[in-house]
PDB file of N, CA and C in Angstrom:
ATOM      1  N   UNK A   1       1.698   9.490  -5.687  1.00  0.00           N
ATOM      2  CA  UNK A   1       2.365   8.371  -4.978  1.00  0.00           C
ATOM      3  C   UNK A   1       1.345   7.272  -4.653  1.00  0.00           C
ATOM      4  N   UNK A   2      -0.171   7.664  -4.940  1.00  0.00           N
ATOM      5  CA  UNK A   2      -1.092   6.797  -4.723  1.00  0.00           C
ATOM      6  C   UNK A   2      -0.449   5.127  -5.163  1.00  0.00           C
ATOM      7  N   UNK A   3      -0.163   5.728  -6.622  1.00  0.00           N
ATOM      8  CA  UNK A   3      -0.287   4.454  -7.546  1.00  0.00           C
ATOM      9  C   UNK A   3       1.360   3.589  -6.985  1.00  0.00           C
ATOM     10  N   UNK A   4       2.289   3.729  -6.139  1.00  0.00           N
ATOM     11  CA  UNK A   4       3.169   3.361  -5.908  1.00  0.00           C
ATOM     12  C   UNK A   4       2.521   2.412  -4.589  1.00  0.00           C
ATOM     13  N   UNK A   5       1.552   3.226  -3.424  1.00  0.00           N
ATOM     14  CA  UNK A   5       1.380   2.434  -2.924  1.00  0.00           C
ATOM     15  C   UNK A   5       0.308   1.317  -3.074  1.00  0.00           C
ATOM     16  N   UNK A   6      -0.241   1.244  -4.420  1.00  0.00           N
ATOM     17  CA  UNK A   6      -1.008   0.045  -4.848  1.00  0.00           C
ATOM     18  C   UNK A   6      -0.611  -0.484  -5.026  1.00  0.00           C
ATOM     19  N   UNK A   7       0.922  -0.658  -5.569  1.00  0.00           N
ATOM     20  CA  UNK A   7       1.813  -1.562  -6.218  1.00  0.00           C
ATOM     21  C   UNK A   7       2.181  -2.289  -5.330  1.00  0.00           C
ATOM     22  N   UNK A   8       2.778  -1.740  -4.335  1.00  0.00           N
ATOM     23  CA  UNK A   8       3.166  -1.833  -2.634  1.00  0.00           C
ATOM     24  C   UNK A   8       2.327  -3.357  -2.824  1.00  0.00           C
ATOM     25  N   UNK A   9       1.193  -3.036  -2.070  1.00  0.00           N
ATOM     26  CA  UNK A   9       0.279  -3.686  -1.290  1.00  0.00           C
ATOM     27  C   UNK A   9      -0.002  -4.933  -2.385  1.00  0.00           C
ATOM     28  N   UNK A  10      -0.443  -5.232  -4.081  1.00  0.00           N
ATOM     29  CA  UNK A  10       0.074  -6.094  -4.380  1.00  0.00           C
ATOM     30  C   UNK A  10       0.916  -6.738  -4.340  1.00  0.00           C
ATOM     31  N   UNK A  11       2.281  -6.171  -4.145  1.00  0.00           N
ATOM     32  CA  UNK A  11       3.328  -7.275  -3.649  1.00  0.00           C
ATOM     33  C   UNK A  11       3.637  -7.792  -2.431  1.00  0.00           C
ATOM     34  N   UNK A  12       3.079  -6.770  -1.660  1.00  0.00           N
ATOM     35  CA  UNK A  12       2.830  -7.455   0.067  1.00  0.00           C
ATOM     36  C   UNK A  12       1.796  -6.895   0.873  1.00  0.00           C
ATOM     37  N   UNK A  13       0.976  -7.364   0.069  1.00  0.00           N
ATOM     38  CA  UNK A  13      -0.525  -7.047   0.979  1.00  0.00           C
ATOM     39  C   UNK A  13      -0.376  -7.295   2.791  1.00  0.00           C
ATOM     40  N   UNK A  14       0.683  -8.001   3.104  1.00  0.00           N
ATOM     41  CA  UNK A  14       0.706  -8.399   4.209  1.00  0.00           C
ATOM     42  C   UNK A  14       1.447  -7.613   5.065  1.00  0.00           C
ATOM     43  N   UNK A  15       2.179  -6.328   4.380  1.00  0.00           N
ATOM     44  CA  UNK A  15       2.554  -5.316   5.310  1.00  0.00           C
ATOM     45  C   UNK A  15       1.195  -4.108   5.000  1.00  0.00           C
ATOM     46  N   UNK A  16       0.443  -3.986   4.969  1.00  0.00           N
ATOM     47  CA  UNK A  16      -0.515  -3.175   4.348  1.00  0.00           C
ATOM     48  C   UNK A  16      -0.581  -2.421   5.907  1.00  0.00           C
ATOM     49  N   UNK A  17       0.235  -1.276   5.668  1.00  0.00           N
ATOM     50  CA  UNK A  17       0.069  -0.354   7.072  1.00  0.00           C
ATOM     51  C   UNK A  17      -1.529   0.258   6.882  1.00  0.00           C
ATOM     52  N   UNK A  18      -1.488   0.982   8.354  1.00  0.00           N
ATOM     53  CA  UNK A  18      -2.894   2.258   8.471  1.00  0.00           C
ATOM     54  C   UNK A  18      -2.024   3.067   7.526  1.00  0.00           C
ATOM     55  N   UNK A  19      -1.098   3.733   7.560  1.00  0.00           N
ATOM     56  CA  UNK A  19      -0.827   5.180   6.769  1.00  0.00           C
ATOM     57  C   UNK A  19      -0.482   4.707   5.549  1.00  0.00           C
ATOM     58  N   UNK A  20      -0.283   3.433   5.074  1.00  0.00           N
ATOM     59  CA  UNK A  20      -0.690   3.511   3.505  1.00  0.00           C
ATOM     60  C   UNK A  20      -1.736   3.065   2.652  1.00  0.00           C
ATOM     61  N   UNK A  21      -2.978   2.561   4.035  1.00  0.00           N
ATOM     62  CA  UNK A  21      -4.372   2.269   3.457  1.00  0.00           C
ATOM     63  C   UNK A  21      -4.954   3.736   3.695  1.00  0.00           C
ATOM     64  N   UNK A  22      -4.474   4.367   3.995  1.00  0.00           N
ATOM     65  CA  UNK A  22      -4.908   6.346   4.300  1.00  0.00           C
ATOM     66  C   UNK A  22      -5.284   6.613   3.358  1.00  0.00           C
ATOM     67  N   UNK A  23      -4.827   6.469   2.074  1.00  0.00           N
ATOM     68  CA  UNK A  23      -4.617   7.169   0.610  1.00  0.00           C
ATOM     69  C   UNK A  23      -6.424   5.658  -0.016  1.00  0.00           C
TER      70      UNK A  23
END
């Protein structure tokens, strides 16, 4: 699920929680 939340954070780096900068 790593790679889902990289994807995440490219498209909104600006919600970039603590528990999905964890990973």
């Amino acid at each position: 699920m790593a790679e889902e939340g990289v994807h995440d954070w490219a498209i909104c780096p600006v919600l970039r929680i603590p528990e999905e900068v964890d990973d």
